[in-house]
Protein backbone atom coordinates (compact mmCIF):
# COMPACT_ATOMS: atom_id res chain seq x y z
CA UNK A 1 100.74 106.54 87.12
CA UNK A 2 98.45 105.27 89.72
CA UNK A 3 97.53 107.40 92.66
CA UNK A 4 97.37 105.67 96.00
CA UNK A 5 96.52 108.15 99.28
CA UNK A 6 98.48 106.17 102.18
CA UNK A 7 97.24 107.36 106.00
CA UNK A 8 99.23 105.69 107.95
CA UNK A 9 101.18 107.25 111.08
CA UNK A 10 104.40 104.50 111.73
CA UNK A 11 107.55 105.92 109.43
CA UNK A 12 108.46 102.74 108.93
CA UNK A 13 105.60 101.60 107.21
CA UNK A 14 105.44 104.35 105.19
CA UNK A 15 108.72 104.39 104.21
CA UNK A 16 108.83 100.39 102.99
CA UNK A 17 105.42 102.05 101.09
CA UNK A 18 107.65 104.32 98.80
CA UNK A 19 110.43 101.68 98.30
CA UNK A 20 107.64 99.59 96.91
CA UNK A 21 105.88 102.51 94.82
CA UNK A 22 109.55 102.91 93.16
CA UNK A 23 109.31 99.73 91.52
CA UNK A 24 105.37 100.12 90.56
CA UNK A 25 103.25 102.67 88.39
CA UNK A 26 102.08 104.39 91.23
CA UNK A 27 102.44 107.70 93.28
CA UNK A 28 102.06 107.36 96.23
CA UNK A 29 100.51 110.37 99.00
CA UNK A 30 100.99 109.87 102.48
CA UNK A 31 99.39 111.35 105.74
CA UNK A 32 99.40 110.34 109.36
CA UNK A 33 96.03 110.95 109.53
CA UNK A 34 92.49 111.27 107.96
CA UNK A 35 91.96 114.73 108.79
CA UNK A 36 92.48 115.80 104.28
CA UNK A 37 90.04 112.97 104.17
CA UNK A 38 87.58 114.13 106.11
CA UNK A 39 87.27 117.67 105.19
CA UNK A 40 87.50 116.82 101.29
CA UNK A 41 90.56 118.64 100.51
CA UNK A 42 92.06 115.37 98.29
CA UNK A 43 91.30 114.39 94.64
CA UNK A 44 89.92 110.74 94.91
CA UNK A 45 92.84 108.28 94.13
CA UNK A 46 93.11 105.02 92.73
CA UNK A 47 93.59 103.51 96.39
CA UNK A 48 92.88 104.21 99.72
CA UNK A 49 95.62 102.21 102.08
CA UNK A 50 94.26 102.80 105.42
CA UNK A 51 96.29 101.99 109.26
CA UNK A 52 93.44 100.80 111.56
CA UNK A 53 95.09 102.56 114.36
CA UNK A 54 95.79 106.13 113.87
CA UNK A 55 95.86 109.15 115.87
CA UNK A 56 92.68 110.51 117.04
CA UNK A 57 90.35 108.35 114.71
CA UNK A 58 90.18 104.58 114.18
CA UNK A 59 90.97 103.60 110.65
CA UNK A 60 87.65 101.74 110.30
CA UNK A 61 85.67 104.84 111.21
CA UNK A 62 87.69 106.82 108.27
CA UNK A 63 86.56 103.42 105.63
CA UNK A 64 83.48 103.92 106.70
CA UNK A 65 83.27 107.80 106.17
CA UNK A 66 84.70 107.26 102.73
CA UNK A 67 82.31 104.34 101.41
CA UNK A 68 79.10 107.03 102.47
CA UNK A 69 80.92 110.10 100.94
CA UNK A 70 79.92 110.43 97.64
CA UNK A 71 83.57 112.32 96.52
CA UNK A 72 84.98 108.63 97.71
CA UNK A 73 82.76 106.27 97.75
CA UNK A 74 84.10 103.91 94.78
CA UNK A 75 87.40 104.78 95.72
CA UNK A 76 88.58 100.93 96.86
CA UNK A 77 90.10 100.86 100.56
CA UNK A 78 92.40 98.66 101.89
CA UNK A 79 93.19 98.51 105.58
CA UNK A 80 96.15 97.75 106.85
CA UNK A 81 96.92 95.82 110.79
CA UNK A 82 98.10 93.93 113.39
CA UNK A 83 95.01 93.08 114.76
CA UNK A 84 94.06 89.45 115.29
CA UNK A 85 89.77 89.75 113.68
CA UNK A 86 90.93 92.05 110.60
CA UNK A 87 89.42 89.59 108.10
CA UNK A 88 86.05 90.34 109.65
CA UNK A 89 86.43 93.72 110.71
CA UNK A 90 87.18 95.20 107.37
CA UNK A 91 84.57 94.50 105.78
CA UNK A 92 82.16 95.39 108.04
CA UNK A 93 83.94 98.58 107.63
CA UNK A 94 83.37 98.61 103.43
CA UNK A 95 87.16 97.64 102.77
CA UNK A 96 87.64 96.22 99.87
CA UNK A 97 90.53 94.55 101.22
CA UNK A 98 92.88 94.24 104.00
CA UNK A 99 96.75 93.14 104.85
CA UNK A 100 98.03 92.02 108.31
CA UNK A 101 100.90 93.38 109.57
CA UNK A 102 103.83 92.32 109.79
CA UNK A 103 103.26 91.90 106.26
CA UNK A 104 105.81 90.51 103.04
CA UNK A 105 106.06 93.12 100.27
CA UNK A 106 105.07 90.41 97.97
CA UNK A 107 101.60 90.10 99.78
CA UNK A 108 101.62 94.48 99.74
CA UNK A 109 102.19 94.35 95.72
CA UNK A 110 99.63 91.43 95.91
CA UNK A 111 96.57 93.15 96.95
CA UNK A 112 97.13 96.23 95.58
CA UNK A 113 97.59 94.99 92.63
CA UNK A 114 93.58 93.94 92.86
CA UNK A 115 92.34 97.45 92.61
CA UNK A 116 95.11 99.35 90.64
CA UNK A 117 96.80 98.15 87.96
């Protein structure tokens, strides 16, 4: 089973997250924000799925940390949005991918399904 670390802080979201992971190979981990992340206290999983807004720190910030922290680094990260300039903000931010919110499950499965399999 496939690991995926989920930091995302809308219920929601989260929730439609686990409905997918029931039909997949993976387990997924969820937080609201990066804080485990940032003080190391995680295993590196298959996936990062990152929110680009979240409480107290900007998802980007947290891709960033994790592509320069060698416990993470080739961890792949995928952000996930609403915001209008995500194709060119993630990867200045070392995502290896991104989805824009609203988003179809389909496109979800779709582009996680490029890093875990």
């Amino acid at each position: 089973m496939k690991k995926i670390v989920l930091v995302e802080d809308d219920e929601a979201i989260t929730d439609a997250f686990f409905l997918v992971s029931e039909t997949m190979d993976w387990e997924v981990v969820s937080y609201t924000n990066g804080q485990e992340i940032f003080e190391s206290r995680i295993e590196p999983p298959g996936l990062f799925i990152l929110d680009k807004n979240l409480p107290g720190i900007d998802g980007l910030d947290l891709c960033r940390f994790i592509k320069s922290h060698e416990h993470y680094k080739n961890v792949p990260v995928v952000i996930i949005s609403a915001s209008t300039n995500l194709a060119q903000t993630a990867p200045e931010a070392g995502a290896d991918g991104w989805v824009t919110k609203p988003f179809k499950l389909a496109a979800l499965k779709e582009e996680i399904g490029k890093y875990i399999s």
